[in-house]
N, C-alpha and C. Protein backbone atom coordinates (compact mmCIF):
# COMPACT_ATOMS: atom_id res chain seq x y z
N UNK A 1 182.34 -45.00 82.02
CA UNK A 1 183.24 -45.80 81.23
C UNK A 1 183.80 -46.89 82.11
N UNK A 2 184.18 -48.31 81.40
CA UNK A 2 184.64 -49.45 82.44
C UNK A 2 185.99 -49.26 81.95
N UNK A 3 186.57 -49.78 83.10
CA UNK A 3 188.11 -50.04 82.92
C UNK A 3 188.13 -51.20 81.84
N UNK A 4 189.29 -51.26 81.58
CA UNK A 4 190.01 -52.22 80.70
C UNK A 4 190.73 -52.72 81.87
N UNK A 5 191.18 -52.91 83.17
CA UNK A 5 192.06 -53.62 83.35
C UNK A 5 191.69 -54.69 83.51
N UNK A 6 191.88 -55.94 83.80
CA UNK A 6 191.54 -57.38 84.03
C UNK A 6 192.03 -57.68 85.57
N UNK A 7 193.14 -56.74 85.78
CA UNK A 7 193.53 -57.64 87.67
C UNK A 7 192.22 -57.89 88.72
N UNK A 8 192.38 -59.23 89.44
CA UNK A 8 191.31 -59.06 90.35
C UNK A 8 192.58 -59.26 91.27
N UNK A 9 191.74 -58.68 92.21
CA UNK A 9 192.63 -59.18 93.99
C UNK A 9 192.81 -60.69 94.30
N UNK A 10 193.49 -60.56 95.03
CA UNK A 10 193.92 -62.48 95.17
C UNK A 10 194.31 -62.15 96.85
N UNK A 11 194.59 -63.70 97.03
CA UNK A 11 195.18 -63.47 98.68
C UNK A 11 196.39 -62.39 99.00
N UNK A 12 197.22 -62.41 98.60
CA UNK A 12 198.36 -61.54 98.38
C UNK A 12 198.36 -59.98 98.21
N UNK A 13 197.11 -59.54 97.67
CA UNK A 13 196.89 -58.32 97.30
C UNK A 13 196.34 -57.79 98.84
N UNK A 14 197.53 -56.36 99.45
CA UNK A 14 197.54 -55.52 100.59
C UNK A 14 196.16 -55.60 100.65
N UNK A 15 195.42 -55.36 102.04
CA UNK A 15 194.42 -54.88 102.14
C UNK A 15 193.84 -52.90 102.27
N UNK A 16 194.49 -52.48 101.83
CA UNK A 16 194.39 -50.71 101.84
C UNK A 16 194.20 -50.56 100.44
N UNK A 17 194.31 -51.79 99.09
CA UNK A 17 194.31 -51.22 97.89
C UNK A 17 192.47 -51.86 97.63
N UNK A 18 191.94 -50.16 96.95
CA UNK A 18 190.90 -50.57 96.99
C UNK A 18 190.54 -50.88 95.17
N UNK A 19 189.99 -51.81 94.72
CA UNK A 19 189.66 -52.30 93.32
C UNK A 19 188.65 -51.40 92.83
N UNK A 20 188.57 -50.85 91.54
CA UNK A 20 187.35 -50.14 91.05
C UNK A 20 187.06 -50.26 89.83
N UNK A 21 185.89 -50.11 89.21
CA UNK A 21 185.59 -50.61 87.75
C UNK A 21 185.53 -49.40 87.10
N UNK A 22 185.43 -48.04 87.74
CA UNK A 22 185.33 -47.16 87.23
C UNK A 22 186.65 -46.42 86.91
N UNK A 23 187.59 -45.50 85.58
CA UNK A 23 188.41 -45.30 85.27
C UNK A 23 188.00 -43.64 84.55
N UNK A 24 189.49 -42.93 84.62
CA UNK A 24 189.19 -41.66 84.06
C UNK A 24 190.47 -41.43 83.81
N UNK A 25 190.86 -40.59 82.76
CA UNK A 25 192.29 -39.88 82.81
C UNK A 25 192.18 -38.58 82.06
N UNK A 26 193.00 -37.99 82.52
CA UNK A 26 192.57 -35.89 82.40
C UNK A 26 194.08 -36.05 81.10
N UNK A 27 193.83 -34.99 80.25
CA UNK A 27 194.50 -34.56 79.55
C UNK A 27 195.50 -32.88 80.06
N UNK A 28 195.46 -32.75 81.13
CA UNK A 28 196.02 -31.25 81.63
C UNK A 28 197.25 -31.55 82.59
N UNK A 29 197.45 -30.50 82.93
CA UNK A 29 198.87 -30.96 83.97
C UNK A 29 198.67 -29.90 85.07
N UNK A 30 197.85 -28.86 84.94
CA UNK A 30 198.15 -27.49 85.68
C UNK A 30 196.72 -26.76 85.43
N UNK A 31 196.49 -25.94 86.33
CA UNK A 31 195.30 -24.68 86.64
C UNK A 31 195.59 -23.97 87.04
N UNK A 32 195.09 -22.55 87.15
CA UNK A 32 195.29 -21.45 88.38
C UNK A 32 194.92 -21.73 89.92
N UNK A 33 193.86 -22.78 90.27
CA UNK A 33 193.74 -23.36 91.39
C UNK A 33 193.32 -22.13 92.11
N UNK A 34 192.89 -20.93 91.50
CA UNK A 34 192.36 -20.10 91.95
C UNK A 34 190.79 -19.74 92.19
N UNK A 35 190.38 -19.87 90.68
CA UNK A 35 189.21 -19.46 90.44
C UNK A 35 187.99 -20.23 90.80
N UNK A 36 186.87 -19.88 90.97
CA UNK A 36 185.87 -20.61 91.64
C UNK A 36 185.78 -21.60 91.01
N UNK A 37 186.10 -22.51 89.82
CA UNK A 37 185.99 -23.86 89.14
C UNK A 37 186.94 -24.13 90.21
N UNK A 38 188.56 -24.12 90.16
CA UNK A 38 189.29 -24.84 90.43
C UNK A 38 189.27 -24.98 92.53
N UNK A 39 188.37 -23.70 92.89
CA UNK A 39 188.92 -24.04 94.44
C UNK A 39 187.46 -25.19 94.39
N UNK A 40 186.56 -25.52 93.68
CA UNK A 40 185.16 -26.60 93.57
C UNK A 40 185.84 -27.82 93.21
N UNK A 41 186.95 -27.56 92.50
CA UNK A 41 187.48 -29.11 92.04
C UNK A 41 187.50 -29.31 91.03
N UNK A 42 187.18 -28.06 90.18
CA UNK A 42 186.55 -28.59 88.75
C UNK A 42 187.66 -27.77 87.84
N UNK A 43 189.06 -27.76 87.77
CA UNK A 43 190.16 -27.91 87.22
C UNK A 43 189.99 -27.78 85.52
N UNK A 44 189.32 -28.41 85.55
CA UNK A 44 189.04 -29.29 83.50
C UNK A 44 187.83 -27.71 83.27
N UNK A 45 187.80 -27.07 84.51
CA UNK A 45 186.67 -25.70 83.60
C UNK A 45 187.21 -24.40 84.28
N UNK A 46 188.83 -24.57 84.59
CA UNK A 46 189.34 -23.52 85.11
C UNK A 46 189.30 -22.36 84.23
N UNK A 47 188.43 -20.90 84.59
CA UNK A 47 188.34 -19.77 84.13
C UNK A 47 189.53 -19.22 83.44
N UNK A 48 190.80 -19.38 84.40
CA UNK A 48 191.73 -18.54 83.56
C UNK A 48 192.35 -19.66 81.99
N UNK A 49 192.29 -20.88 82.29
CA UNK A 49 192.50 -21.84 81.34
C UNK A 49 193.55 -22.80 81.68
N UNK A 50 193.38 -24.58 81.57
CA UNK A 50 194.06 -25.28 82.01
C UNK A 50 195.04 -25.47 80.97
N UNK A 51 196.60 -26.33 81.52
CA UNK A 51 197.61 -26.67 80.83
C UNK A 51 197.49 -27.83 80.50
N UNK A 52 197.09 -28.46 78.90
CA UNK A 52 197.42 -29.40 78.49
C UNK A 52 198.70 -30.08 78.32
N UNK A 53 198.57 -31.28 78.53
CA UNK A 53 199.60 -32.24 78.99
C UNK A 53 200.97 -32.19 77.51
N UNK A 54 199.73 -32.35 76.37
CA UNK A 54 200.47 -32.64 74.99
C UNK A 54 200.47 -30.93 74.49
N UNK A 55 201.52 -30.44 74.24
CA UNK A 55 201.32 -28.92 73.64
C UNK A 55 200.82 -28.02 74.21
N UNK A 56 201.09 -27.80 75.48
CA UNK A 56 200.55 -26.87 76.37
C UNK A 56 201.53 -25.78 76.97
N UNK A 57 201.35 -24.79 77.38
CA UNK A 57 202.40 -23.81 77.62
C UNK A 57 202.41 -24.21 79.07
N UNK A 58 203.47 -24.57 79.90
CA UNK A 58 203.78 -24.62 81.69
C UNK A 58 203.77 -22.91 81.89
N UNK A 59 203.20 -22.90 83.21
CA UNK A 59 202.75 -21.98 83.66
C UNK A 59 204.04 -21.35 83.99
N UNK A 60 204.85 -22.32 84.68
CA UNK A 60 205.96 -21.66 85.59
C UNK A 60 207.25 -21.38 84.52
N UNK A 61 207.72 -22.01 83.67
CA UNK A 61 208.39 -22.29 83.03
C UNK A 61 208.44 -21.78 81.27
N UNK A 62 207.48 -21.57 81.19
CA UNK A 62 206.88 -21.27 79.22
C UNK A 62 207.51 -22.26 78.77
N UNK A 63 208.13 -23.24 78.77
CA UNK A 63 208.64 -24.70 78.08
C UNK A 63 206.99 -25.20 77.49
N UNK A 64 207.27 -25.82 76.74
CA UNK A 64 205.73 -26.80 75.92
C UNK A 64 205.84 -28.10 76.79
N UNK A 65 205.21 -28.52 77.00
CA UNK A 65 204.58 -29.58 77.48
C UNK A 65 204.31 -30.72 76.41
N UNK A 66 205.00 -32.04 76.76
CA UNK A 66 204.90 -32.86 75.97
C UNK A 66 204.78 -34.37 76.35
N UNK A 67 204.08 -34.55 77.25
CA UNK A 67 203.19 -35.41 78.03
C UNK A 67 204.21 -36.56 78.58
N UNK A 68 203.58 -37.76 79.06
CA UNK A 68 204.41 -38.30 79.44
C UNK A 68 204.90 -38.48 80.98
């Protein structure tokens, strides 16, 4: 997927910020960070089940989750 943003770098723009065309955004907030998905990185296929951002139960807390 391409970004939508339009900024390009200019003289002014730090040199440590790096520009990319490529874009992603996760819908979760939380994992067990336990299980063999999540210690691989792969969070979004955590075994015990991830916390969605919109309507999701917090792990630590049982409050709903309501993004943002």
């Amino acid at each position: 997927m391409k970004s939508s943003a339009t900024s390009q770098p200019t003289a002014s723009t730090p040199a440590n910020i790096k520009w990319a065309i490529w874009s992603a955004s996760v819908c979760m907030v939380d994992s067990c960070r336990s299980c063999p998905s999540c210690k691989e990185g792969l969070e979004q296929y955590c075994e015990v089940g991830f916390v969605g951002i919109y309507n999701g139960q917090d792990r630590e807390t049982g409050d709903v989750t309501y993004g943002g």
